[in-house]
Protein backbone atom coordinates (compact mmCIF):
# COMPACT_ATOMS: atom_id res chain seq x y z
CA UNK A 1 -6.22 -27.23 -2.38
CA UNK A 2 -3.17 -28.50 -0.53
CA UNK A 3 -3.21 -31.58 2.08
CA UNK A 4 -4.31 -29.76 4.98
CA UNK A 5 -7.28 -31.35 6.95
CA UNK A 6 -10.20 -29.71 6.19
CA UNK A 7 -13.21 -29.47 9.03
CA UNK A 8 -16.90 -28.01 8.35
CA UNK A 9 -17.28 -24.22 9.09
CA UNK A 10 -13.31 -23.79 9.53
CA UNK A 11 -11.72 -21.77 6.98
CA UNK A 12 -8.75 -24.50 6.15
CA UNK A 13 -6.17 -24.71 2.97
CA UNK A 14 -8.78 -26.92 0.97
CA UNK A 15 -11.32 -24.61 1.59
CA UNK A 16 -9.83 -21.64 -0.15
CA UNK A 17 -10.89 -19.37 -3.02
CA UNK A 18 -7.06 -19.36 -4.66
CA UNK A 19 -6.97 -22.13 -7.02
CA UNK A 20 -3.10 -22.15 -6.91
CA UNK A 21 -2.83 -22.44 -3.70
CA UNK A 22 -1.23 -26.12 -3.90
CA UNK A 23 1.39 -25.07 -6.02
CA UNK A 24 2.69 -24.01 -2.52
CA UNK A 25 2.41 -27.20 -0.88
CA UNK A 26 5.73 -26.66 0.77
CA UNK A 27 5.09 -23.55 2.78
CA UNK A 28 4.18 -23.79 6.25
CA UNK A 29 1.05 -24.42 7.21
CA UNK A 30 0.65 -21.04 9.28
CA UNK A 31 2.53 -19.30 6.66
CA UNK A 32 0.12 -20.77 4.11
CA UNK A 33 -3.13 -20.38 6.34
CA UNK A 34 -1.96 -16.36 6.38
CA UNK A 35 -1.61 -16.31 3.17
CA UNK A 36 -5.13 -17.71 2.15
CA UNK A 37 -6.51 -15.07 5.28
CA UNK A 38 -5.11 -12.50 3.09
CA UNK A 39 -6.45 -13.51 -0.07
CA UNK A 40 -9.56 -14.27 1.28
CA UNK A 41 -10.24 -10.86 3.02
CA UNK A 42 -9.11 -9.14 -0.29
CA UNK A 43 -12.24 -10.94 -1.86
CA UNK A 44 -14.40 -8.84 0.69
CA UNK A 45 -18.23 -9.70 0.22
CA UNK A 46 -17.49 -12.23 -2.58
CA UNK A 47 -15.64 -14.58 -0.37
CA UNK A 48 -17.28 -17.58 1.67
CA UNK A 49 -15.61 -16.63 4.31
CA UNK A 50 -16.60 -13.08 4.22
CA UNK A 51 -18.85 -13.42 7.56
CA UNK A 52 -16.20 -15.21 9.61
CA UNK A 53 -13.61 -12.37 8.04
CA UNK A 54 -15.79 -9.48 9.19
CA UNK A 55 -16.01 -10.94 12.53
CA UNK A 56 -12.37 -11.12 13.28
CA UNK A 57 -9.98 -8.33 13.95
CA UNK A 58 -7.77 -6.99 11.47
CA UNK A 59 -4.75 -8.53 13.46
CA UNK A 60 -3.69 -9.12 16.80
CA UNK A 61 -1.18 -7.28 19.03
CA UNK A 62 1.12 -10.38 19.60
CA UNK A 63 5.11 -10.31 19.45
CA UNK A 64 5.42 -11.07 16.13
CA UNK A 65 4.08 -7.54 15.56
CA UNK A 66 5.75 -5.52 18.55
CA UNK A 67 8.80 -3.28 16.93
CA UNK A 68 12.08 -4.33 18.70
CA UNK A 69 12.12 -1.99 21.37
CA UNK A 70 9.12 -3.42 22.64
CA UNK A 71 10.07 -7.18 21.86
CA UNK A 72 13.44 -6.04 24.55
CA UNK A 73 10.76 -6.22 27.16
CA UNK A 74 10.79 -9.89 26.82
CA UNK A 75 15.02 -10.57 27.39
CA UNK A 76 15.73 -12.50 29.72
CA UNK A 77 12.15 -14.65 29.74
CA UNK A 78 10.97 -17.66 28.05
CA UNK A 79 9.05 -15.32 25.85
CA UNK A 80 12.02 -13.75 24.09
CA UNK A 81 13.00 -16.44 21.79
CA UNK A 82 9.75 -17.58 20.51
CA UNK A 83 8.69 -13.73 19.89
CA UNK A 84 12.15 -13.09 17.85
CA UNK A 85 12.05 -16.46 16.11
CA UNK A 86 8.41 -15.57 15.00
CA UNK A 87 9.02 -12.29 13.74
CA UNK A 88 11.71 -13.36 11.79
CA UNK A 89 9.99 -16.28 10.64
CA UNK A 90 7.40 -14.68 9.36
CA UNK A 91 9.45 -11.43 7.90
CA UNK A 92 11.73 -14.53 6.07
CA UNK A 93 8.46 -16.32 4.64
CA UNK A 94 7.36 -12.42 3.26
CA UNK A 95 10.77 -12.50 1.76
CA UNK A 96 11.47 -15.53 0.59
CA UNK A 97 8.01 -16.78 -0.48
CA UNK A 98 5.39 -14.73 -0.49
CA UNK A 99 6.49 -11.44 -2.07
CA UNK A 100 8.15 -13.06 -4.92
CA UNK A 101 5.56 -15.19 -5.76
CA UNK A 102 3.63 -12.18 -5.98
CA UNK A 103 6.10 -10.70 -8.40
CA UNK A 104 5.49 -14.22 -10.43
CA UNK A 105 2.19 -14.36 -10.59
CA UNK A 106 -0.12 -10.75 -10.47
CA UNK A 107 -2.61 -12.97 -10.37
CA UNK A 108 -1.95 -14.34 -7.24
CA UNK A 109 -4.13 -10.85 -5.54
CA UNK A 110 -7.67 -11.06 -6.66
CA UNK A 111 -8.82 -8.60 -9.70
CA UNK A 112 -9.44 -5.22 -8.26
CA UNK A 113 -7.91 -5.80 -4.96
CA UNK A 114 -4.81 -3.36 -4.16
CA UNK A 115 -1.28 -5.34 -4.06
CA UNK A 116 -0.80 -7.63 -0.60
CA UNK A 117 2.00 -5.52 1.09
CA UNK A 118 4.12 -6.90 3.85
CA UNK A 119 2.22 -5.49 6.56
CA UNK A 120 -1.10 -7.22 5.02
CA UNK A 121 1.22 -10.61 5.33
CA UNK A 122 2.01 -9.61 8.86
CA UNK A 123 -1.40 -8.71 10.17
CA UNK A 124 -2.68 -12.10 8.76
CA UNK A 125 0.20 -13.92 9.97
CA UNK A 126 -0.87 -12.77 13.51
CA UNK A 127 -4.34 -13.73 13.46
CA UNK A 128 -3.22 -17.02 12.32
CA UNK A 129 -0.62 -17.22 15.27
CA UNK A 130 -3.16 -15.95 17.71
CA UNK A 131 -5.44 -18.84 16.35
CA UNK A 132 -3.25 -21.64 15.67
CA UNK A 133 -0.61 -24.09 17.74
């Protein structure tokens, strides 16, 4: 799909079932990688990567998913930047990206599958920042 290196056995951009995926060649990787997750796990038994899927949580409890009175806990450490400037990030790439190429192209959600909702994007988004540097 898209110019990501690809290894054997790791789910990867060129590995994906979404043949548009390289319209979106200038996303971010992670933001990209979550959005495949997502697609991918709406495919449920018909995806390749429906083991690996089913094997994996449905996200993780980092930062990026804490509400704001939890992410307080952080001021004043090293933590507290990186944990707002993820959540953000990834609420901006929902915004600016994701949803409205959703709105674009109904297609984009596999037939059958209910509509990706922000809190799909976020859970994915997670795993892939609990997985990825």
């Amino acid at each position: 799909c898209c110019a990501c290196g690809s290894v054997e056995g790791v789910i990867t951009c060129r590995k994906c079932s979404h043949d548009e995926i390289e319209a979106a060649a200038a996303w971010r990787e992670k933001m990209l990688l979550a959005f495949i997750l997502m697609y991918e796990r709406a495919l449920g038994p018909s995806s390749p990567w429906a083991t690996y899927i089913a094997s994996i949580p449905l996200f993780e409890p980092v930062p990026l998913l804490w509400p704001a009175e939890c992410r307080q806990w952080l001021a004043g450490s090293e933590a507290a930047t990186p944990a707002n400037r993820d959540r953000d990030g990834a609420r901006a790439e929902w915004c600016d990206f994701v949803s409205p190429l959703l709105k674009r192209r109904p297609d984009a959600s596999p037939r059958g599958a209910p509509a990706f909702s922000e809190r799909d994007y976020l859970h994915a988004r997670s795993l892939v920042a609990s997985r990825t540097y």
